[in-house]
Protein backbone atom coordinates (compact mmCIF):
# COMPACT_ATOMS: atom_id res chain seq x y z
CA UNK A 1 -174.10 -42.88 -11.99
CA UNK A 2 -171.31 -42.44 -14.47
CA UNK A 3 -169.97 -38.41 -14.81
CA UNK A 4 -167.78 -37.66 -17.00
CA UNK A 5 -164.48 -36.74 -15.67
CA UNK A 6 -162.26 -33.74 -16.57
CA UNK A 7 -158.70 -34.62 -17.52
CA UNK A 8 -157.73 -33.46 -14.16
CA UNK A 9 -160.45 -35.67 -12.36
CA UNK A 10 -159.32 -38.88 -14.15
CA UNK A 11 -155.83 -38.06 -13.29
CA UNK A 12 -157.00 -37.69 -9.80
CA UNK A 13 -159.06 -40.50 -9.51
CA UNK A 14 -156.80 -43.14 -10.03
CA UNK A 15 -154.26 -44.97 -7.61
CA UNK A 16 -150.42 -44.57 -8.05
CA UNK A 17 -147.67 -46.18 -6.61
CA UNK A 18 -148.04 -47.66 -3.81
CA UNK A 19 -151.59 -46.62 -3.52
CA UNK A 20 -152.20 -49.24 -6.17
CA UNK A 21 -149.94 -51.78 -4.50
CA UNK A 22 -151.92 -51.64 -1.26
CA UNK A 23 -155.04 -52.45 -3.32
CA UNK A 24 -153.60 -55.70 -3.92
CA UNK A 25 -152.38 -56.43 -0.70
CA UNK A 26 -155.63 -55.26 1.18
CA UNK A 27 -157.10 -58.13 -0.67
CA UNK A 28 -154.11 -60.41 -0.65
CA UNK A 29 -154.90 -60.24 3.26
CA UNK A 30 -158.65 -60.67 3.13
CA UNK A 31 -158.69 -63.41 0.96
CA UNK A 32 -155.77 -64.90 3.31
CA UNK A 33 -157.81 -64.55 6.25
CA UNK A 34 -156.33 -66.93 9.26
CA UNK A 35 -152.93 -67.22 7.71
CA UNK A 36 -150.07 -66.76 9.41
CA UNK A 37 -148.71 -63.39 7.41
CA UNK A 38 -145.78 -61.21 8.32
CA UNK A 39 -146.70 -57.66 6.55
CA UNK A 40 -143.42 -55.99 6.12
CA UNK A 41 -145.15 -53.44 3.71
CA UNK A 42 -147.01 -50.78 5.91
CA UNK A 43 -145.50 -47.63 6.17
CA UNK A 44 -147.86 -46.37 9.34
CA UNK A 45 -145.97 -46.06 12.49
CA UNK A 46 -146.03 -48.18 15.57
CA UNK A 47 -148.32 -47.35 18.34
CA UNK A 48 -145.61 -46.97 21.22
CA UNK A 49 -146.49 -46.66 24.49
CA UNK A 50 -144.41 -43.62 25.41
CA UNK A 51 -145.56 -41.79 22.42
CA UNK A 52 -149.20 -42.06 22.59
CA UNK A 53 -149.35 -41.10 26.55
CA UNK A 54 -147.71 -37.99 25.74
CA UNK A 55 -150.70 -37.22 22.96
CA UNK A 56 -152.79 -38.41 25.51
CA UNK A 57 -151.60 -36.19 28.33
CA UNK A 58 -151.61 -33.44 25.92
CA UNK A 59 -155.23 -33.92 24.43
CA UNK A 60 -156.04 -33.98 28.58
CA UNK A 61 -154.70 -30.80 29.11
CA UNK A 62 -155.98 -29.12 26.65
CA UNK A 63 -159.43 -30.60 27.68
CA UNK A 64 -158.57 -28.90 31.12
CA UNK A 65 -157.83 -25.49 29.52
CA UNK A 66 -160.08 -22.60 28.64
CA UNK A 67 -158.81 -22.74 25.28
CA UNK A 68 -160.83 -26.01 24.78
CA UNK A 69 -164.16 -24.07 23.02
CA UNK A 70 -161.81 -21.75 21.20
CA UNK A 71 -159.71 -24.59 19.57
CA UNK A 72 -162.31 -27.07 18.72
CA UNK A 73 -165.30 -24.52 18.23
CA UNK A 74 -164.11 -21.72 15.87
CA UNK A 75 -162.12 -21.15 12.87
CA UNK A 76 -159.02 -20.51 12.50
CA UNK A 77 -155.96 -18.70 11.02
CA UNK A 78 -155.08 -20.23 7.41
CA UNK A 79 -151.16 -19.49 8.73
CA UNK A 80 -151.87 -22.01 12.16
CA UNK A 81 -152.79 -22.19 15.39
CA UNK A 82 -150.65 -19.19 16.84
CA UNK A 83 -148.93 -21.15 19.90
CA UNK A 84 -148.02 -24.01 17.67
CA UNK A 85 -146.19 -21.80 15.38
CA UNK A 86 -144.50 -19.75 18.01
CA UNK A 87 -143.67 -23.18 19.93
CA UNK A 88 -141.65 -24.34 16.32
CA UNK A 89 -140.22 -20.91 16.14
CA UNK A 90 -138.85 -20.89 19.68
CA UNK A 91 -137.38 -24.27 19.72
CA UNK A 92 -135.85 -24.54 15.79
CA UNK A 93 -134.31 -21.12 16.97
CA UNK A 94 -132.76 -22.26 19.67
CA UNK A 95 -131.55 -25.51 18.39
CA UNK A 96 -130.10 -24.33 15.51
CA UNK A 97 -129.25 -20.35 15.85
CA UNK A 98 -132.34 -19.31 13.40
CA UNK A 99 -134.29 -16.15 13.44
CA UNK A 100 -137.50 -16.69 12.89
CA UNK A 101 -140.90 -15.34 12.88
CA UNK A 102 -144.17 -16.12 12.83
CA UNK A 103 -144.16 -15.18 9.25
CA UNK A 104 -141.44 -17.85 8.60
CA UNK A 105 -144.08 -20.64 9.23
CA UNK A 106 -147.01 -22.48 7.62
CA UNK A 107 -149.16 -25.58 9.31
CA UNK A 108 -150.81 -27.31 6.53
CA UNK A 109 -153.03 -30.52 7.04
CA UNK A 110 -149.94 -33.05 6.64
CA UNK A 111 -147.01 -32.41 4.74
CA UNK A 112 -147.93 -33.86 1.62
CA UNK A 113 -149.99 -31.03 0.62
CA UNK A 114 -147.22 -28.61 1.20
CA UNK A 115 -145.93 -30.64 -1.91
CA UNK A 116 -149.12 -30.81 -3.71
CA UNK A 117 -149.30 -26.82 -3.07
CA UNK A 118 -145.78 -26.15 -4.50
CA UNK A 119 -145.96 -28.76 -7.58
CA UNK A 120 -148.77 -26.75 -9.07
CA UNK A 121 -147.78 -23.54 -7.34
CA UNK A 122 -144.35 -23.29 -8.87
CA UNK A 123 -144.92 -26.04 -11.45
CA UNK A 124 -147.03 -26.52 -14.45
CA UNK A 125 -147.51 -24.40 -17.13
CA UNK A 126 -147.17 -20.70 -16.75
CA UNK A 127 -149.83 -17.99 -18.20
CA UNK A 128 -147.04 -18.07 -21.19
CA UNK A 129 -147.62 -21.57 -21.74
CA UNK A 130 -144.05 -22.54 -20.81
CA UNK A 131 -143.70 -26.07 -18.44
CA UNK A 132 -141.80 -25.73 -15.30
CA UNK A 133 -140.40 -28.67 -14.39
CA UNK A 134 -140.90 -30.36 -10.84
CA UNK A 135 -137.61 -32.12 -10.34
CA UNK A 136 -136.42 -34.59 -8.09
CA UNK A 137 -132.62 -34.65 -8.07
CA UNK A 138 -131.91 -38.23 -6.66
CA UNK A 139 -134.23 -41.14 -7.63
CA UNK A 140 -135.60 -43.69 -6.45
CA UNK A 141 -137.84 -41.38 -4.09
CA UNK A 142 -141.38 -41.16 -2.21
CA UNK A 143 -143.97 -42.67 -3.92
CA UNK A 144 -146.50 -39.86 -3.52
CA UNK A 145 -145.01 -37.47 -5.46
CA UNK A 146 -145.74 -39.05 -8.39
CA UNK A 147 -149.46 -37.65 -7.72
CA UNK A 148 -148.53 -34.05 -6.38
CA UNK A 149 -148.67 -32.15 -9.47
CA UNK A 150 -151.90 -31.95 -11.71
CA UNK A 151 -149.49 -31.28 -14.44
CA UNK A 152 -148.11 -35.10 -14.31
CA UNK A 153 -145.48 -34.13 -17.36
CA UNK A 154 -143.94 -31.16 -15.11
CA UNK A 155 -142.40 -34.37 -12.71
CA UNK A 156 -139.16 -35.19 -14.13
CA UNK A 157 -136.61 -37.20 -11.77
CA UNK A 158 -133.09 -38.35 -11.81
CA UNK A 159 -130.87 -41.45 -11.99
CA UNK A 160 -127.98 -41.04 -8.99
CA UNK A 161 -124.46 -42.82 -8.76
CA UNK A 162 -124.53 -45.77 -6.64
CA UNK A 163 -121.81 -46.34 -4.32
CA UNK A 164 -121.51 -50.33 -3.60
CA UNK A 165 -119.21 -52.17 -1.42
CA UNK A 166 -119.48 -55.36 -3.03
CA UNK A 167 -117.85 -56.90 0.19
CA UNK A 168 -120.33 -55.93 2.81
CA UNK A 169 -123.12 -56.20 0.23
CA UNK A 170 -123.98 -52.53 0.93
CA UNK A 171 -124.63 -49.61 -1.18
CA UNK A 172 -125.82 -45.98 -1.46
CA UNK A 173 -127.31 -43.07 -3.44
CA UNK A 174 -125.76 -40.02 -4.19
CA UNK A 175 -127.44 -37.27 -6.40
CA UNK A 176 -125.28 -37.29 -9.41
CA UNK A 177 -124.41 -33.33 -9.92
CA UNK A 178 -123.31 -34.39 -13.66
CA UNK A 179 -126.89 -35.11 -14.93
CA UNK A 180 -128.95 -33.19 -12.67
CA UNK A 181 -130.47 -29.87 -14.09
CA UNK A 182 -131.85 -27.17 -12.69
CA UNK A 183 -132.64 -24.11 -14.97
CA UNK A 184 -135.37 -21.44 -16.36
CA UNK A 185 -137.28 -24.12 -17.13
CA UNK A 186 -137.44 -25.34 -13.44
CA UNK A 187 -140.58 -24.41 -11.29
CA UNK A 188 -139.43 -26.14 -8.03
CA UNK A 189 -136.88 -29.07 -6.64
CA UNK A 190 -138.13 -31.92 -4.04
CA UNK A 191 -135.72 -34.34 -2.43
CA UNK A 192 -136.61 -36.10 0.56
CA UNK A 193 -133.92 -36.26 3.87
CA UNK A 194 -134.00 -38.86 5.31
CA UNK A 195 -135.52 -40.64 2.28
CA UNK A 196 -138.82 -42.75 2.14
CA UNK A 197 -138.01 -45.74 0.74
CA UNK A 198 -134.31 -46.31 0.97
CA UNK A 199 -133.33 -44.49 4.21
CA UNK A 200 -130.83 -42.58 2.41
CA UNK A 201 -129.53 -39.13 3.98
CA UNK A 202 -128.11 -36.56 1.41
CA UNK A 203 -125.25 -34.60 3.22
CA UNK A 204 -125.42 -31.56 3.94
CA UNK A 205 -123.27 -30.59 1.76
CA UNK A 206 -125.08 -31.83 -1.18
CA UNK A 207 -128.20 -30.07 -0.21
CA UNK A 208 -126.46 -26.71 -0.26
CA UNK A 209 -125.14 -27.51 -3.84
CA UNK A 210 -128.33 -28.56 -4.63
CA UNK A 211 -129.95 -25.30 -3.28
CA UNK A 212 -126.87 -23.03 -4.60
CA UNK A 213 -127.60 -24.56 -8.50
CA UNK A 214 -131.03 -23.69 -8.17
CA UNK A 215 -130.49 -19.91 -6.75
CA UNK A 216 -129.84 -17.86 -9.73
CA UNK A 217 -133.24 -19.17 -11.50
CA UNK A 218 -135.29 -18.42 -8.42
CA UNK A 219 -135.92 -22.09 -7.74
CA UNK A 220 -137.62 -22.59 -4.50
CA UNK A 221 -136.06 -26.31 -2.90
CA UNK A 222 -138.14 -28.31 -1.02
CA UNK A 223 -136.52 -30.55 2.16
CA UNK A 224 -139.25 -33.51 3.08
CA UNK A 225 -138.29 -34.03 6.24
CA UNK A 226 -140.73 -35.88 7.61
CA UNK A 227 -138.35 -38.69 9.49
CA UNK A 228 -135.63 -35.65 10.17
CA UNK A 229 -134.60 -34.43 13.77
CA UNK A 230 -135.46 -32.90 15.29
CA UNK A 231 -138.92 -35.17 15.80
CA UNK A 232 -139.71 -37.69 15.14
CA UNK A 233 -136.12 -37.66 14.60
CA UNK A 234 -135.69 -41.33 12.75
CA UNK A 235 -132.38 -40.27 11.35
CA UNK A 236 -129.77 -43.21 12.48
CA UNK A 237 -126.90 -40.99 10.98
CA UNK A 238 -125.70 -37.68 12.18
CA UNK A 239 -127.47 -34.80 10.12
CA UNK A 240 -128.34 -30.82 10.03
CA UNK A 241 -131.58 -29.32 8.90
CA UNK A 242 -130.01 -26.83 6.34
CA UNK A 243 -131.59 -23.79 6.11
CA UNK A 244 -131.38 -21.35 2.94
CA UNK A 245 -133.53 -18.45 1.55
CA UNK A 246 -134.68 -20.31 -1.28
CA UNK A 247 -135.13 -23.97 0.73
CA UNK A 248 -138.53 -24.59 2.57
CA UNK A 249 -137.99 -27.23 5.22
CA UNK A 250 -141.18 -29.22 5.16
CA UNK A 251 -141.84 -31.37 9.00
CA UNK A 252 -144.43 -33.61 9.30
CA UNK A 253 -145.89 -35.11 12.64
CA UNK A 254 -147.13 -38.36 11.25
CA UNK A 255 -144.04 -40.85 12.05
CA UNK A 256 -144.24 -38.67 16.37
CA UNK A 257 -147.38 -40.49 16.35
CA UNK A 258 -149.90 -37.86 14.76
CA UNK A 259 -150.56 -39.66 11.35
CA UNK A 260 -154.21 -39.34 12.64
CA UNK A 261 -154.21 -36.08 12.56
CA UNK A 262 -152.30 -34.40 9.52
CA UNK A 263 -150.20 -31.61 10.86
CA UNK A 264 -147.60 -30.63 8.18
CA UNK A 265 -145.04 -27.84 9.04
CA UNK A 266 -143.73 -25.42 6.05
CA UNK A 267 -140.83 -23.21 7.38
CA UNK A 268 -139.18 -20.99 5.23
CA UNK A 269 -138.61 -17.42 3.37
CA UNK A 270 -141.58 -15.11 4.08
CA UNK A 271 -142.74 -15.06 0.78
CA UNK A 272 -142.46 -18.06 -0.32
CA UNK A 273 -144.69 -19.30 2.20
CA UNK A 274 -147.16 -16.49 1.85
CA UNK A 275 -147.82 -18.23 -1.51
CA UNK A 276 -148.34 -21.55 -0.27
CA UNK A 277 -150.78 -19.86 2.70
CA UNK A 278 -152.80 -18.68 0.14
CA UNK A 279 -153.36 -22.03 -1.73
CA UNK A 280 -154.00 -23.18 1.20
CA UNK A 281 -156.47 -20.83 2.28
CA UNK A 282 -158.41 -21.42 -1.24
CA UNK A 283 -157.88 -25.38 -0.63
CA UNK A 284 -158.76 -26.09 2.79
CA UNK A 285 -158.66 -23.09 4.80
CA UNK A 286 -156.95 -24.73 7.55
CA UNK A 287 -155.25 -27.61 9.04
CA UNK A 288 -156.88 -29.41 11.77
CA UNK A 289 -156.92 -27.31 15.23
CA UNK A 290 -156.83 -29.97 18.06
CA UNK A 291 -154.06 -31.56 16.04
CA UNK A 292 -152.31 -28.63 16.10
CA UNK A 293 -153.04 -27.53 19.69
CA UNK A 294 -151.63 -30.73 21.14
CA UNK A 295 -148.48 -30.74 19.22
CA UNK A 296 -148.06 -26.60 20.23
CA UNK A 297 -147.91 -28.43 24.11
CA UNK A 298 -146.08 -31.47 23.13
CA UNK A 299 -143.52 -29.18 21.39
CA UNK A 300 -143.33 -26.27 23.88
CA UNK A 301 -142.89 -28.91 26.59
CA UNK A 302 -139.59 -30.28 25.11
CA UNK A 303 -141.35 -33.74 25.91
CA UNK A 304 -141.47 -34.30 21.63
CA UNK A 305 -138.03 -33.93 20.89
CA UNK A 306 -136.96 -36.02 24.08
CA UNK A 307 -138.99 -38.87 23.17
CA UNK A 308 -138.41 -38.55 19.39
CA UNK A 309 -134.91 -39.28 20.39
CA UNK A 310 -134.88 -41.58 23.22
CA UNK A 311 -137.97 -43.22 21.94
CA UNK A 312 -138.86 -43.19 18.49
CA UNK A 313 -135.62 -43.53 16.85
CA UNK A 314 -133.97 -46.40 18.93
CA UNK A 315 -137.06 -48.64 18.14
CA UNK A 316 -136.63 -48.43 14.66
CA UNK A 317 -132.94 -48.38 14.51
CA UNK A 318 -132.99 -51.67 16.78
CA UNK A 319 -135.43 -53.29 14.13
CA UNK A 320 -133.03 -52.28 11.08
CA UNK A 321 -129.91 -53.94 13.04
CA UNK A 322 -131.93 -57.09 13.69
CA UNK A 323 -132.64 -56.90 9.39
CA UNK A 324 -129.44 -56.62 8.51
CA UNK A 325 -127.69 -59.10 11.20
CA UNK A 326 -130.23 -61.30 9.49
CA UNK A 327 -129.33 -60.52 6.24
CA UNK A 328 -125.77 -60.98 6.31
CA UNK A 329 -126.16 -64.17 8.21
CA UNK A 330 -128.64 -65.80 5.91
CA UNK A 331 -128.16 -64.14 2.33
CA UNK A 332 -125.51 -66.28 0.20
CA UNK A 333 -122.12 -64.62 -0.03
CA UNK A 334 -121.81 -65.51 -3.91
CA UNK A 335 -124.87 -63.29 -4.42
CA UNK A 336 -125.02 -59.54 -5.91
CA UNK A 337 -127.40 -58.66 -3.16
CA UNK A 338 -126.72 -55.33 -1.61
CA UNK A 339 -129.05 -53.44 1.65
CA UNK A 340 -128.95 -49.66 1.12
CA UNK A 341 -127.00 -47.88 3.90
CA UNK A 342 -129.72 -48.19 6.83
CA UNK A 343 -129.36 -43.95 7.69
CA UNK A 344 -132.61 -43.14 8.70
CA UNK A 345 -136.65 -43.60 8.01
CA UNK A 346 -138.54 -46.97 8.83
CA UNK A 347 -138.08 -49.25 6.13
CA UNK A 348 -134.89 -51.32 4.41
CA UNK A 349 -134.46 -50.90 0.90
CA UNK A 350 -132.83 -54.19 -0.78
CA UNK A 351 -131.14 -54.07 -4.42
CA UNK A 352 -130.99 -57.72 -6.21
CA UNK A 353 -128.88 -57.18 -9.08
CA UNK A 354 -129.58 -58.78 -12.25
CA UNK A 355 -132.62 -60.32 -10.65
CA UNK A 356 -133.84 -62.60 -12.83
CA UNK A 357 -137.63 -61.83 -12.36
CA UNK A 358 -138.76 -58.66 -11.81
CA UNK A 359 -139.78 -57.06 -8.41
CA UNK A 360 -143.48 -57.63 -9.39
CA UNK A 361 -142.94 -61.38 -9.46
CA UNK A 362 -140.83 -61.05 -6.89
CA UNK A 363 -143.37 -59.93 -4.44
CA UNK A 364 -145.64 -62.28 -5.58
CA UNK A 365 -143.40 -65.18 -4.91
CA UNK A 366 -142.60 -63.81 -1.47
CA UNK A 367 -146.27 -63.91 -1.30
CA UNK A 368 -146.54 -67.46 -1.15
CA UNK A 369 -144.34 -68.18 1.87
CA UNK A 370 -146.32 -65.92 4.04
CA UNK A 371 -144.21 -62.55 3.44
CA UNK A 372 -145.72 -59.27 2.37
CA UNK A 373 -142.97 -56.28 0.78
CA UNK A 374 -142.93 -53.81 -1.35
CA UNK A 375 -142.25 -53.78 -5.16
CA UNK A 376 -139.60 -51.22 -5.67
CA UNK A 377 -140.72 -49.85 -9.14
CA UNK A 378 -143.63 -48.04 -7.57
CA UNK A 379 -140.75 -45.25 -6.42
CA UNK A 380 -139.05 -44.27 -9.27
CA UNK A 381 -142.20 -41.09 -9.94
CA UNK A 382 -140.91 -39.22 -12.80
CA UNK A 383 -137.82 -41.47 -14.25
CA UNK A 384 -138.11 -41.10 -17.83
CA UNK A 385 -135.43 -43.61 -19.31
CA UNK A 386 -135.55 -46.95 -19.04
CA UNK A 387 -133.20 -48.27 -16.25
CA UNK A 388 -133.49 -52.43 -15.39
CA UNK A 389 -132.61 -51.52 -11.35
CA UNK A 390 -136.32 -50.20 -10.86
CA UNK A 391 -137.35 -53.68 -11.54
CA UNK A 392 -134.72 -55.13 -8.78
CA UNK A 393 -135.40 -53.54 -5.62
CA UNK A 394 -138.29 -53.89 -2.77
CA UNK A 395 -139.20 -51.84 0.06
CA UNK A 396 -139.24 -53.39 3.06
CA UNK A 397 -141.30 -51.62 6.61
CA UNK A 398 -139.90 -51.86 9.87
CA UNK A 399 -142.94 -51.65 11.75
CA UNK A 400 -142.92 -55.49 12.15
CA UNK A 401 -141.58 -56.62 15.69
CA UNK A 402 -137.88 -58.15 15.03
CA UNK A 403 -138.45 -62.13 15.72
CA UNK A 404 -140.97 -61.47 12.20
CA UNK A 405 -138.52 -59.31 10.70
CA UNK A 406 -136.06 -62.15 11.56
CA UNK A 407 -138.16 -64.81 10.02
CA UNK A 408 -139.49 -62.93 7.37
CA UNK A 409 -135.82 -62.09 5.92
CA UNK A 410 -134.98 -65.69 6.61
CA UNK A 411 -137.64 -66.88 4.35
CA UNK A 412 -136.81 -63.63 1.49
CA UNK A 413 -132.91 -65.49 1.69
CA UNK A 414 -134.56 -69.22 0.74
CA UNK A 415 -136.70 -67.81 -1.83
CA UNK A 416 -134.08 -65.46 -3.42
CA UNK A 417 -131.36 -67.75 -3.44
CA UNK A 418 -133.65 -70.39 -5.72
CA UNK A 419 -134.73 -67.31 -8.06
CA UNK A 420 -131.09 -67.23 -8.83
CA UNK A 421 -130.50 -70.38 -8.77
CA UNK A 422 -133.45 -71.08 -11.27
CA UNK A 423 -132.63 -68.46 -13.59
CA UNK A 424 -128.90 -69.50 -14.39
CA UNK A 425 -129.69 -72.86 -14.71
């Protein structure tokens, strides 16, 4: 059968970013079947012990309780399961001196549909025909935005100022406040904190210019903060959720252990997320309920936050050390290589300057000597001018256990040093 497809369902039909990228390596790793591959491209999180008892001790009491039949058996509210919200409630207003309500909270099935709700909810085209813009102030960024908005004009993204330390062969993104623009024509802003794929953490104070630029045009600002304290916590630098009455501070559950289950978290002004509640209401009615019900225990506990801390975060920060020791020990000096500041998230993000293939090739290459990344262009969604740095960079996971990471990046140093050395000659 062969329907024809609406603009919107051939839009929505096809693979971006990384979506596309997997497709390839999905098959790269069937048709490699019974070699020896180290896959430093996956962006789901390691099964740790710790963490999945504490889902499983939750999923057991909740078995145990009489809430078991009303949980799994009924409906739901479209806002979330009531003790979930009023377990985020309690402990965000504890830890950080908040007041909020109920009303200041929306679970949503993941937190990638709280962006897919406010790209077409605040952008697109309004009844007066006029595009609002969905703008991401520091790129490169997360891949999946690049899909969020049906409207795939209204994503428009931004080149940052790199900061490089040519000596430690490190560097950094800042939003650059000169370019960025945020205006009538804006529907809503989207950065994420810490960033998927270069670990980068925007300061606090940036966010608040960020979200002060964008308060006179009524621009809501979205905070993905789905590796941010306080769980799953995968921040390796010291950093605030900032709170504001036009930013919505979007948690996900995914990278505590819960990918399985999709429970997104929304928190922000009243209104703001009465809007998204309603989209979601028309979307899906609800996110899933025993998801939600064993993170309302995990979270009341305290037990989340502990582990995401103790846990969670050390295991990935651990694996990032071991990258870069191995980096610095095996990359050659005379080199422009440079790591991006390793501040949070679960994955390295490695600029070659004036690489002389391009990341595609790259990857391919890397390919051949058993070692599976991520072409950086695939996160640069809504980057209208040309710029020759999205074809120099690669993502690489840290979900790999170190002694691969450790032979993986030894391998990445042999190969890349012979790219160079092949292109000047």
């Amino acid at each position: 059968m062969d329907p024809t497809l609406t603009q919107i369902g051939t839009q929505m039909s096809k693979l971006t970013g990384v979506r596309a990228i997997m497709k390839d390596i999905i098959e790269t790793l069937r048709a490699g079947q019974g070699q020896d591959w180290i896959n430093l491209s996956a962006g789901n999180p390691v099964i740790l012990p710790e963490v999945e008892q504490l889902w499983r001790d939750c999923t057991a009491q909740l078995l145990a309780s009489s809430d078991y039949g009303e949980v799994i058996c009924r409906y739901g509210s479209s806002q979330g399961y009531q003790p979930l919200i009023d377990a985020i409630a309690k402990d965000f207003n504890q830890r950080y001196g908040l007041s909020l309500s109920d009303r200041h909270i929306l679970i949503t099935p993941g937190s990638q549909s709280i962006y897919f709700y406010a790209a077409n909810v605040f952008g697109g085209y309004t009844s007066s025909g006029q595009l609002k813009q969905v703008v991401l102030p520091l790129s490169p960024e997360y891949t999946g935005y690049g899909g969020v908005s049906l409207t795939p004009e209204a994503v428009y993204a931004y080149k940052p100022t790199l900061e490089i330390n040519h000596e430690q062969h490190r560097f950094k993104y800042r939003p650059d406040f000169s370019q960025l623009k945020i205006s009538q024509e804006t529907g809503c802003v989207i950065v994420s904190r810490p960033c998927n794929p270069t670990g980068n953490v925007i300061t606090d104070e940036e966010v608040i210019k960020i979200a002060e630029i964008a308060t006179p045009f009524n621009v809501p600002v979205l905070i993905d903060a789905a590796y941010a304290p306080p769980f799953p916590a995968l921040n390796f630098t010291e950093m605030t959720p900032v709170f504001r009455d036009n930013i919505i501070h979007c948690l996900s559950l995914s990278k505590a252990g819960l990918p399985g289950e999709r429970v997104g978290v929304a928190i922000g002004n009243p209104k703001l997320i009465s809007i998204l509640e309603s989209f979601q209401t028309n979307l899906c009615i609800h996110s899933s309920r025993y998801g939600q019900a064993i993170a309302a225990k995990a979270i009341a506990s305290g037990l989340l936050p502990e582990i995401a801390t103790n846990v969670i975060r050390p295991h990935y920060q651990k694996k990032f050390v071991t990258l870069e020791l191995t980096l610095d020990k095996s990359m050659p000096k005379d080199l422009p290589w440079f790591l991006h500041r390793g501040e949070g998230a679960i994955f390295a993000w490695l600029w070659l300057q004036d690489l002389p293939i391009t990341d595609w090739e790259l990857y391919q290459k890397l390919k051949q000597v058993g070692v599976i990344v991520v072409p950086g262009s695939t996160f640069f969604p809504g980057l209208r001018e040309d710029w020759s740095h999205q074809q120099q960079c690669i993502r690489i996971s840290l979900t790999a256990t170190e002694e691969e990471i450790e032979i993986a990046m030894q391998r990445l140093a042999t190969l890349v040093e012979e790219v160079y050395r092949i292109g000047s000659g």
